[in-house]
N, C-alpha and C. Protein backbone atom coordinates (compact mmCIF):
# COMPACT_ATOMS: atom_id res chain seq x y z
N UNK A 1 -67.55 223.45 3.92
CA UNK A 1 -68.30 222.84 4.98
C UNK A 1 -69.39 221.92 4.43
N UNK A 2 -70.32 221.90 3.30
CA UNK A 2 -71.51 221.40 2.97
C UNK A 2 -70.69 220.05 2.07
N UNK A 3 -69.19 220.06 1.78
CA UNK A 3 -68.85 219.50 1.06
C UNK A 3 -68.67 218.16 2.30
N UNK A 4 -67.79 218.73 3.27
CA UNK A 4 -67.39 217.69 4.50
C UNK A 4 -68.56 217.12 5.09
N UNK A 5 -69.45 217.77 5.09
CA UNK A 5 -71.08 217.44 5.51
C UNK A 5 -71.88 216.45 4.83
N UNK A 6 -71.72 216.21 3.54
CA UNK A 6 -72.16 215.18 2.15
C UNK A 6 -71.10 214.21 2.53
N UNK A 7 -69.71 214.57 2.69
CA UNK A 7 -69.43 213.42 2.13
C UNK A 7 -69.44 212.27 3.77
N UNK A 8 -69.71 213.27 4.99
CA UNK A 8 -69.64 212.41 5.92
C UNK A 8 -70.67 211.98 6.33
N UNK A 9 -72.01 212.72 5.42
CA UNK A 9 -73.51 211.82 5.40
C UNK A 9 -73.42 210.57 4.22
N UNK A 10 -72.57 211.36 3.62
CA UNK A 10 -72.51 209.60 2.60
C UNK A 10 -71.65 208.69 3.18
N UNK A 11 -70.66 208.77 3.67
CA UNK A 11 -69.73 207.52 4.67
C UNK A 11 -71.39 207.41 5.85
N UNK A 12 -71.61 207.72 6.74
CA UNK A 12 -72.69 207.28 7.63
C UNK A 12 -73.69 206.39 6.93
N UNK A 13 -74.36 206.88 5.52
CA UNK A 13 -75.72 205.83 5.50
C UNK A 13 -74.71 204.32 4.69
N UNK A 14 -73.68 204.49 4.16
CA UNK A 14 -73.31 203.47 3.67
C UNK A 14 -72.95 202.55 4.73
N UNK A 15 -72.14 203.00 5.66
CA UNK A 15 -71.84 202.36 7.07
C UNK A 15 -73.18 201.87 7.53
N UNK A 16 -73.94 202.48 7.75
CA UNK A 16 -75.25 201.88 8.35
C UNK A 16 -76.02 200.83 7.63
N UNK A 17 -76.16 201.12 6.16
CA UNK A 17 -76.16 199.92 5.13
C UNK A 17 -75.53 198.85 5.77
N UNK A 18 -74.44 198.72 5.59
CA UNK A 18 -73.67 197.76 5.69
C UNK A 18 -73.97 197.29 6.69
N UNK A 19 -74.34 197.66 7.94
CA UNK A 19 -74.36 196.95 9.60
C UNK A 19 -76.01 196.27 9.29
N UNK A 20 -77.25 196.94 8.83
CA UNK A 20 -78.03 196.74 8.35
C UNK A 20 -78.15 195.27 7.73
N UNK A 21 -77.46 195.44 6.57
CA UNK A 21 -77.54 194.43 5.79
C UNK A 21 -77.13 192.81 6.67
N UNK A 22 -75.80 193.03 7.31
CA UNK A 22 -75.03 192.00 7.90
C UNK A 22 -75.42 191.62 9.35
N UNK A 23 -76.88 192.29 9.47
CA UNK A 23 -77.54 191.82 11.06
C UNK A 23 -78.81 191.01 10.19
N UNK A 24 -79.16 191.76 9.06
CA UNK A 24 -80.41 190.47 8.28
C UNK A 24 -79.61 189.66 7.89
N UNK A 25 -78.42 189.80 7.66
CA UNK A 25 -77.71 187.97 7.18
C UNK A 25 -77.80 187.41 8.31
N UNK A 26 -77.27 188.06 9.43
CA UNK A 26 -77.42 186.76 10.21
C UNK A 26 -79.07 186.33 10.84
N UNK A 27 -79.61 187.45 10.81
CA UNK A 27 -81.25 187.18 11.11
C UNK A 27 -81.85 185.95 10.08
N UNK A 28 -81.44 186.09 9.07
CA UNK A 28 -81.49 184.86 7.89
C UNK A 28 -80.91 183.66 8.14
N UNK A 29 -80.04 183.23 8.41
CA UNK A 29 -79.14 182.43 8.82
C UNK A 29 -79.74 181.79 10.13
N UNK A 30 -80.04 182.74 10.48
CA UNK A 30 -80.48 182.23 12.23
C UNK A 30 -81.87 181.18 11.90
N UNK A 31 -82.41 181.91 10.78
CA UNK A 31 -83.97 181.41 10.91
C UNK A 31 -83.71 179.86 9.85
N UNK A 32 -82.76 179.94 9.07
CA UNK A 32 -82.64 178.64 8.39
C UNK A 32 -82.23 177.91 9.02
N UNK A 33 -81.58 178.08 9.95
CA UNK A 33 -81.09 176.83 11.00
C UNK A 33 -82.13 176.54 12.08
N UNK A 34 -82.94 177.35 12.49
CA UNK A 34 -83.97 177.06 13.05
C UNK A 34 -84.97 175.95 12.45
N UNK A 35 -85.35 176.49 11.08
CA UNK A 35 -86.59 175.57 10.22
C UNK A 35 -85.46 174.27 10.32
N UNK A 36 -84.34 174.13 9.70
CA UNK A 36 -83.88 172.92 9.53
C UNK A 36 -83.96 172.34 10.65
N UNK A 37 -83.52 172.44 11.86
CA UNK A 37 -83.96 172.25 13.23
C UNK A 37 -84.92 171.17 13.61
N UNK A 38 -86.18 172.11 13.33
CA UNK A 38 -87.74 172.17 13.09
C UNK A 38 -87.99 171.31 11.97
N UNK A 39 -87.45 171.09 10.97
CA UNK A 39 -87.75 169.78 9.64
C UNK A 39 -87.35 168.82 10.78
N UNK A 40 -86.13 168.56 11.08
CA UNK A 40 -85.96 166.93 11.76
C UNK A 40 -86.24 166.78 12.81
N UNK A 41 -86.70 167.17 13.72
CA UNK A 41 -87.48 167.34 15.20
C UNK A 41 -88.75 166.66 14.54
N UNK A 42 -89.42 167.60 13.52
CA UNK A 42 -90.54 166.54 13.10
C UNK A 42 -90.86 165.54 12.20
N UNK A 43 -89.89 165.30 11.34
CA UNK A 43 -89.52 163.98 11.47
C UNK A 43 -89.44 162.87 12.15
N UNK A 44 -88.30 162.88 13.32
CA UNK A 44 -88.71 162.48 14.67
C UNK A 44 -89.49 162.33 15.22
N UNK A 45 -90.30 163.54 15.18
CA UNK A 45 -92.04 163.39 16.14
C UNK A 45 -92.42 162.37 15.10
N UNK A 46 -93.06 162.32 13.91
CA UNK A 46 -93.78 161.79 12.89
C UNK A 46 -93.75 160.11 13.03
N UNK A 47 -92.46 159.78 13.36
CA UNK A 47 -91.91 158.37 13.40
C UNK A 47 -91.91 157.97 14.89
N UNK A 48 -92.05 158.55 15.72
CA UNK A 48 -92.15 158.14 17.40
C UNK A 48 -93.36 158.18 17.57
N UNK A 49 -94.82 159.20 16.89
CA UNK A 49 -95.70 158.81 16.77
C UNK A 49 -96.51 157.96 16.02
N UNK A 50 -95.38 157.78 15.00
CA UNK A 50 -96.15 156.46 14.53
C UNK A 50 -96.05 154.92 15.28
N UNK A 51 -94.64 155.08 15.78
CA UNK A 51 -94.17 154.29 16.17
C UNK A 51 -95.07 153.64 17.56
N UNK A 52 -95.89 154.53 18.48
CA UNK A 52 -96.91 154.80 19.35
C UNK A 52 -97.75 154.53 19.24
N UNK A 53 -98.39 154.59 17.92
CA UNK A 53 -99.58 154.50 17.66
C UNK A 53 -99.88 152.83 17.06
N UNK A 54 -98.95 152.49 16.44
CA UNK A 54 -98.47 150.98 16.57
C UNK A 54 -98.67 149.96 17.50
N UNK A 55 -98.06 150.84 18.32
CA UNK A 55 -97.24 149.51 19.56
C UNK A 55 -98.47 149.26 20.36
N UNK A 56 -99.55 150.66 20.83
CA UNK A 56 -100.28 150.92 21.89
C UNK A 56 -101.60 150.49 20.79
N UNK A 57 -101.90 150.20 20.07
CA UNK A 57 -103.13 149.39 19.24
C UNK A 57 -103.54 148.47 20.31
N UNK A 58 -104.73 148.49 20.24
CA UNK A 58 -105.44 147.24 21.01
C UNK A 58 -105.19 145.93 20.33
N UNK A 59 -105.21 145.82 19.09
CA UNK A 59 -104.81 144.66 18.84
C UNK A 59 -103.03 144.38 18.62
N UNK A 60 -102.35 145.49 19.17
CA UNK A 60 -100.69 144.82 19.50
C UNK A 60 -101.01 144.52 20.79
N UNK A 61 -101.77 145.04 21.72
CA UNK A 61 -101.30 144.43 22.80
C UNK A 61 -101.73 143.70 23.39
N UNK A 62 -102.76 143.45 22.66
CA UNK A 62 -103.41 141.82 22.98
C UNK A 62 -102.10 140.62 22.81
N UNK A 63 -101.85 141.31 21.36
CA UNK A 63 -100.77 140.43 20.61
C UNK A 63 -99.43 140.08 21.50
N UNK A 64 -98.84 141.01 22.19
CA UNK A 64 -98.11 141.14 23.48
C UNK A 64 -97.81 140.53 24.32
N UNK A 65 -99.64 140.69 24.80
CA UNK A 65 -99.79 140.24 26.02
C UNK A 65 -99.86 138.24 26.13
N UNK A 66 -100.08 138.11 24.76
CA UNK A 66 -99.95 136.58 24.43
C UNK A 66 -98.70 136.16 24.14
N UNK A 67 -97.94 136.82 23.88
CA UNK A 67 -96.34 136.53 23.05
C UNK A 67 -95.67 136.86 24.40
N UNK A 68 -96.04 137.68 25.37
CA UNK A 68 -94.97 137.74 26.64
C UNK A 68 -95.58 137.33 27.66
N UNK A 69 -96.38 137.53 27.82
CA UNK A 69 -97.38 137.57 29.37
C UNK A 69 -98.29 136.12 29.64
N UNK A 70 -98.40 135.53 28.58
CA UNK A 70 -99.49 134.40 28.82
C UNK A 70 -100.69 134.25 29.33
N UNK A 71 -100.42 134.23 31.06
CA UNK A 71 -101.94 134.11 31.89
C UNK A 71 -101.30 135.20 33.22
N UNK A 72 -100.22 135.80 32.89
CA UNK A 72 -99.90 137.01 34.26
C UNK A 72 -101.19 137.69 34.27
N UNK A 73 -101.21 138.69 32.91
CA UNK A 73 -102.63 139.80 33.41
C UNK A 73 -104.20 138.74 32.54
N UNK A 74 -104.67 139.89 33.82
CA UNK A 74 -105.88 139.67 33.81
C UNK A 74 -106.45 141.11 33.42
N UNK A 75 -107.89 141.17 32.94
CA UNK A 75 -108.75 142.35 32.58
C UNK A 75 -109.58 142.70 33.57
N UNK A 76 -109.21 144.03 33.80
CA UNK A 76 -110.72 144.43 34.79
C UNK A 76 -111.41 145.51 34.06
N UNK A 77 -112.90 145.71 34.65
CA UNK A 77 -113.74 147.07 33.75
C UNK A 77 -113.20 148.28 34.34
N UNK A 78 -113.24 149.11 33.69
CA UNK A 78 -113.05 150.19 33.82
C UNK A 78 -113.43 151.05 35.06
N UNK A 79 -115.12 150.76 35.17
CA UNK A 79 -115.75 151.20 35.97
C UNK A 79 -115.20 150.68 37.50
N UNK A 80 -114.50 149.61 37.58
CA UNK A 80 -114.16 149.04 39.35
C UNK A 80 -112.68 149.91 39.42
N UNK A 81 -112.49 150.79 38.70
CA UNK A 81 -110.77 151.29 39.16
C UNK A 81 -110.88 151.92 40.25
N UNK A 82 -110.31 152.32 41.62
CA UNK A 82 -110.17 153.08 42.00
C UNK A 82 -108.96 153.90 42.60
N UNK A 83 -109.66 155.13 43.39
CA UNK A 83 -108.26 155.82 44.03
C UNK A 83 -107.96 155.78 45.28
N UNK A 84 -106.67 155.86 45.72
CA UNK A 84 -106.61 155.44 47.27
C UNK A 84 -105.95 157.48 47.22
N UNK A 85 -106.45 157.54 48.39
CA UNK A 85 -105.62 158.88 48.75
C UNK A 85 -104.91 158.43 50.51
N UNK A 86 -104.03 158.50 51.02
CA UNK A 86 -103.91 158.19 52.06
C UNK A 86 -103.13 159.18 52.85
N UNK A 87 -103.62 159.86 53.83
CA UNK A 87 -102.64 160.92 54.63
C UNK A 87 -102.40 160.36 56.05
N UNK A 88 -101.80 160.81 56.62
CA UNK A 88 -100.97 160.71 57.90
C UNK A 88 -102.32 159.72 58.79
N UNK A 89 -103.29 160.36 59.34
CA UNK A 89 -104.55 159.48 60.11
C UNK A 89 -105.48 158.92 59.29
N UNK A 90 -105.61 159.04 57.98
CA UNK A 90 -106.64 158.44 57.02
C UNK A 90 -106.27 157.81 56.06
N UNK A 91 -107.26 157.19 55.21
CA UNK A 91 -107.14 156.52 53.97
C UNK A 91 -108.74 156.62 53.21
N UNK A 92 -108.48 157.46 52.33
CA UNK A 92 -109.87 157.49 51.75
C UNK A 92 -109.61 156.99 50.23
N UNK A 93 -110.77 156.13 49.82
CA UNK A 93 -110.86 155.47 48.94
C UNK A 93 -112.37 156.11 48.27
N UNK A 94 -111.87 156.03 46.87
CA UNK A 94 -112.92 156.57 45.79
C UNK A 94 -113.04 156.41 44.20
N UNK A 95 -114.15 156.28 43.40
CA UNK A 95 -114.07 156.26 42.90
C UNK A 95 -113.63 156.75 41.66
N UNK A 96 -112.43 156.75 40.59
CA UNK A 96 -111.31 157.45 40.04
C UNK A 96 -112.25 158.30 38.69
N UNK A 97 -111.74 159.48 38.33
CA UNK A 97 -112.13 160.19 37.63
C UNK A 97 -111.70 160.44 36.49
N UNK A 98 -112.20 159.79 35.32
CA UNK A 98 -111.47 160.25 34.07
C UNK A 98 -111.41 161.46 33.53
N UNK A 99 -110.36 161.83 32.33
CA UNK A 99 -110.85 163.25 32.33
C UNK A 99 -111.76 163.47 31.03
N UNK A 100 -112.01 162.15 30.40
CA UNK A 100 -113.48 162.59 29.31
C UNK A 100 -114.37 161.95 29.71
N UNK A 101 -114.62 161.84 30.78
CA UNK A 101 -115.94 161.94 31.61
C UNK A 101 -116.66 163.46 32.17
């Protein structure tokens, strides 16, 4: 009996080894395809924000606005923007709220 008992505790932890081992392979696996993932996603980000940070320069879009636009826009201050809210019997108008103000 103690013999059938060993040897079917030694088949169990090896079996369990084994399931063990081949759920961290794939737990491994899982996570390298993730980071790789995660490398070119930000990549991507890196170059769309540069690419952003480019285009939206005050001096590109001055540059822009001369190379496409000519005399279409005009500049207004900041301070005259406003908001229209308009519901069914009203229209209220106000002055607009930034949010680093």
């Amino acid at each position: 009996m103690k013999k059938f008992l060993s040897i079917f505790l030694i088949l169990f932890l090896i079996s369990f080894t084994a399931v063990i081992k081949n759920s961290t392979k794939r737990i491994d696996d899982e996570i390298f395809t993730t980071k790789e993932n995660i490398r070119g996603l930000r990549k991507d980000f890196e170059n769309i924000k540069l690419e952003y940070d480019y285009l939206s320069s005050a001096e590109k879009l001055i540059e822009f606005q001369d190379l496409y636009f000519s005399d279409e826009l005009i500049t207004k201050d900041i301070q005259n923007i406003m908001s229209i809210n308009e519901t069914i019997n009203n229209v209220k108008i106000k002055k607009f709220k930034f949010t680093n103000e």
